[in-house]
C-alpha atoms as a PDB file:
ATOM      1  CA  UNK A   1       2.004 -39.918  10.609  1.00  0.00           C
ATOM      2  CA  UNK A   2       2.622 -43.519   9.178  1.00  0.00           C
ATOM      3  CA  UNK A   3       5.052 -42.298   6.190  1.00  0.00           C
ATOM      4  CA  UNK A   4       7.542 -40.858   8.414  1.00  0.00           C
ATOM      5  CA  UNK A   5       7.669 -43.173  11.057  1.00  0.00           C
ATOM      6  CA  UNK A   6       6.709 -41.161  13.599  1.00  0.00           C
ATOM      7  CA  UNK A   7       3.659 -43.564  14.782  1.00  0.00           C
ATOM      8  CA  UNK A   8       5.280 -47.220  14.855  1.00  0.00           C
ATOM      9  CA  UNK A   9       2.387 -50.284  14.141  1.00  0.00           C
ATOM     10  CA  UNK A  10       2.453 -52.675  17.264  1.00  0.00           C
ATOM     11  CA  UNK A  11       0.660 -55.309  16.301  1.00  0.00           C
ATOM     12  CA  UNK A  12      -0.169 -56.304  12.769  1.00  0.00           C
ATOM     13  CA  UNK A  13      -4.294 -57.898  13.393  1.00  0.00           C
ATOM     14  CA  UNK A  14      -5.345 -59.188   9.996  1.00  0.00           C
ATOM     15  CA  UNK A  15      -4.565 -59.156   6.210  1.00  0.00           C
ATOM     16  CA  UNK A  16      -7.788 -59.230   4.283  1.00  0.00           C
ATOM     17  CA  UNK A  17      -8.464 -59.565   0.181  1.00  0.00           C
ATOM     18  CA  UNK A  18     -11.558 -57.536  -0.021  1.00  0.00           C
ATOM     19  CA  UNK A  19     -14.643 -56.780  -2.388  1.00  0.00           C
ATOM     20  CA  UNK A  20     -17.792 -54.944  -2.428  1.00  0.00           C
ATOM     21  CA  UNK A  21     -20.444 -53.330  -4.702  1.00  0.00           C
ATOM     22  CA  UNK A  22     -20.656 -49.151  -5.121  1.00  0.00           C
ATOM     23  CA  UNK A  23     -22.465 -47.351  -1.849  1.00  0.00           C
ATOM     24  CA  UNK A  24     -21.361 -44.889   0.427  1.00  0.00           C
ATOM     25  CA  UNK A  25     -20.899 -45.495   4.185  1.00  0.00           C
ATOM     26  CA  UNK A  26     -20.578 -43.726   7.671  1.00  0.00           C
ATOM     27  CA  UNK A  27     -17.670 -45.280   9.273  1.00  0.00           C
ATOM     28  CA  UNK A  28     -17.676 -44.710  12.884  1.00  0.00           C
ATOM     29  CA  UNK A  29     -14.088 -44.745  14.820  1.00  0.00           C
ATOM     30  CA  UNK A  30     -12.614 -47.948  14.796  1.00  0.00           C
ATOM     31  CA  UNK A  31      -9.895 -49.671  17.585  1.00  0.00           C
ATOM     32  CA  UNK A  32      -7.763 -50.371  14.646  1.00  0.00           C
ATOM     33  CA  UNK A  33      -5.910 -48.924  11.769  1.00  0.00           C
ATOM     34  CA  UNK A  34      -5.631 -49.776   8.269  1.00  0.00           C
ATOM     35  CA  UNK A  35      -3.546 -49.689   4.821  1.00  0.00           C
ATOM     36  CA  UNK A  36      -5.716 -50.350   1.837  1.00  0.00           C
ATOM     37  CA  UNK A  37      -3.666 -51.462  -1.318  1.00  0.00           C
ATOM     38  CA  UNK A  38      -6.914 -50.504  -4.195  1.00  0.00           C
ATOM     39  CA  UNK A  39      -6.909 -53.488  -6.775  1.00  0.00           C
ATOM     40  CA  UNK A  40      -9.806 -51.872  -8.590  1.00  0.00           C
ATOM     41  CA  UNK A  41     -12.308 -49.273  -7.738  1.00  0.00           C
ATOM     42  CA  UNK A  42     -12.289 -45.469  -6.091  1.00  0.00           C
ATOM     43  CA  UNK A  43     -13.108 -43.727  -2.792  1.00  0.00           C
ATOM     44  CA  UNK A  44     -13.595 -40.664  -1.381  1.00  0.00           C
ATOM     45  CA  UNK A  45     -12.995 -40.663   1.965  1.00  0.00           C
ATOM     46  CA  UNK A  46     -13.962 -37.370   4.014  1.00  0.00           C
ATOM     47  CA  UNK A  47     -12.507 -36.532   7.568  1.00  0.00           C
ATOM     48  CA  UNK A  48     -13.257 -34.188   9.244  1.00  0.00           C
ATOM     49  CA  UNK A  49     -14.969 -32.072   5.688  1.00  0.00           C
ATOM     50  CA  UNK A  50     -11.883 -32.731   4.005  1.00  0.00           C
ATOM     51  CA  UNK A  51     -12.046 -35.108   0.919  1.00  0.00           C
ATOM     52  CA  UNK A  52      -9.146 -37.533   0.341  1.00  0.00           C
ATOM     53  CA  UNK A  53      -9.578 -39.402  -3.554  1.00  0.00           C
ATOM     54  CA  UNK A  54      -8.165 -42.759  -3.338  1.00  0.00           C
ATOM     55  CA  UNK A  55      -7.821 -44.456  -7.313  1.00  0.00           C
ATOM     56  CA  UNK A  56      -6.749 -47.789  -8.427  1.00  0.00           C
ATOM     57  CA  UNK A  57      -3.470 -48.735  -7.501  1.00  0.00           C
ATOM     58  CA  UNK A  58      -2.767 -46.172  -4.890  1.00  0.00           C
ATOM     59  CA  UNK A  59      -2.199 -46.901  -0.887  1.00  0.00           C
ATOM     60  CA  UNK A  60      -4.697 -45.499   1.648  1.00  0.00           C
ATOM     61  CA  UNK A  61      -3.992 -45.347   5.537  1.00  0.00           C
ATOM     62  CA  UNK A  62      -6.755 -44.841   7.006  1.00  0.00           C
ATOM     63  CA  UNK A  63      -5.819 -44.331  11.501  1.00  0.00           C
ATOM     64  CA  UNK A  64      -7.405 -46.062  14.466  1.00  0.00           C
ATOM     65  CA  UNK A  65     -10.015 -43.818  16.149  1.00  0.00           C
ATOM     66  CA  UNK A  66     -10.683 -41.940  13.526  1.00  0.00           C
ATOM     67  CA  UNK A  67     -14.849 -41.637  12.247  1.00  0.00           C
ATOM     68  CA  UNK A  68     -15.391 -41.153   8.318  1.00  0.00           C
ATOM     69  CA  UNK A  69     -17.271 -41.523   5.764  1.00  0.00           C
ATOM     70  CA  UNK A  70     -16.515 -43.228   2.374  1.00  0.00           C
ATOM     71  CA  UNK A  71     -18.179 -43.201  -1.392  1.00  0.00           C
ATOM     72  CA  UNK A  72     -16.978 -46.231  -3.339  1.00  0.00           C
ATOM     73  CA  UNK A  73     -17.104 -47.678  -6.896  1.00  0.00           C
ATOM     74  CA  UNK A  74     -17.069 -50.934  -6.728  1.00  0.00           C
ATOM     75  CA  UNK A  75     -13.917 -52.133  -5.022  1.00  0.00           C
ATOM     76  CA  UNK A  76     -11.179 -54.908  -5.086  1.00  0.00           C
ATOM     77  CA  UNK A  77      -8.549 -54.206  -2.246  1.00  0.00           C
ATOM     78  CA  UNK A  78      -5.616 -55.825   0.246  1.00  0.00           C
ATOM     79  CA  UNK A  79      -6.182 -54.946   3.605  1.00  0.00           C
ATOM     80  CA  UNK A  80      -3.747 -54.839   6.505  1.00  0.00           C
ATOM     81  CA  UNK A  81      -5.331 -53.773   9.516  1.00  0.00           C
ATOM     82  CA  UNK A  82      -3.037 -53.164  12.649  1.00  0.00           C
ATOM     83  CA  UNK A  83      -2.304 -51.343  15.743  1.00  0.00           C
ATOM     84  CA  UNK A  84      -0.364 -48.168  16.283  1.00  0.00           C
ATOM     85  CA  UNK A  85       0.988 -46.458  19.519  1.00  0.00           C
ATOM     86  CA  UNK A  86      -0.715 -43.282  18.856  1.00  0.00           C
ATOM     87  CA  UNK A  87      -3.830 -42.345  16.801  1.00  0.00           C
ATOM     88  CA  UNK A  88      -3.352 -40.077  14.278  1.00  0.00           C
ATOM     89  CA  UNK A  89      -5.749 -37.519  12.952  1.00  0.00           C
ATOM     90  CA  UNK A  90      -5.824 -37.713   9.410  1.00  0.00           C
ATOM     91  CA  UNK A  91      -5.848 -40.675   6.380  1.00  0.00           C
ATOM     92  CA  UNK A  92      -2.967 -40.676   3.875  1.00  0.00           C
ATOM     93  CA  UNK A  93      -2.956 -41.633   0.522  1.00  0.00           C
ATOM     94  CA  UNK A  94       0.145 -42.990  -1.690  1.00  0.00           C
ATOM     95  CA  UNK A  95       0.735 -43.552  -5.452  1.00  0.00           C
ATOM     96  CA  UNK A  96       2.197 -46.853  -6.374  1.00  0.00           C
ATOM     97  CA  UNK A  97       4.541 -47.483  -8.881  1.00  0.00           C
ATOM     98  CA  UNK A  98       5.187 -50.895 -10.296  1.00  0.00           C
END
C-alpha cells in the first residue's frame, strides 16, 4: 500500500507527460509501478473484476506486477513510473485538491 508507506519506491525510472486517443486496453503485468496525475480524460481500470474510476484531476497508482485492463477517454496525464520493494495487489486512486 503506497498511501501508508508500507511499500517504500526504490528507484524512481521515468517521469513521462502523456497523451492518447479513447480505446480500451489489456495491460499485461509490468516490472514497474506507476502514479498517474490525470490532466484530462477518465479510466476505468479493472483488477482482478473490480472497477477502479479514475477522473480528471485525481492520482492513480497503479503496482508493478500487476495485469489490467483499462477504458479511456481521451487522456492528458504525468507519469512517474518507479520501483517498489514489494508488489502490491491492488491500484489506488486519490482526489486532488488544488
Amino acid at each position: 500500500m503506497l498511501y501508508k508507506c508500507k511499500n517504500p519506491i526504490v528507484r524512481i525510472l521515468n517521469v513521462e507527460h502523456m497523451q492518447w486517443e479513447a480505446g480500451a486496453f489489456d495491460i499485461s503485468p509490468r516490472a514497474y509501478s506507476a502514479l498517474a496525475f490525470r490532466i484530462s480524460g477518465t479510466a476505468k481500470i479493472t483488477v482482478n473484476e473490480k472497477t477502479y474510476p479514475v477522473n480528471t484531476t485525481e492520482l492513480l497508482y497503479l503496482p508493478q506486477g500487476v495485469a489490467y485492463s483499462a477504458d479511456y477517454s481521451d487522456t492528458e496525464m504525468l507519469v512517474i513510473h518507479f520501483k517498489t520493494v514489494e508488489n502490491d495487489q491492488e491500484p489506488e486512486v486519490y482526489s486532488v485538491k488544488n
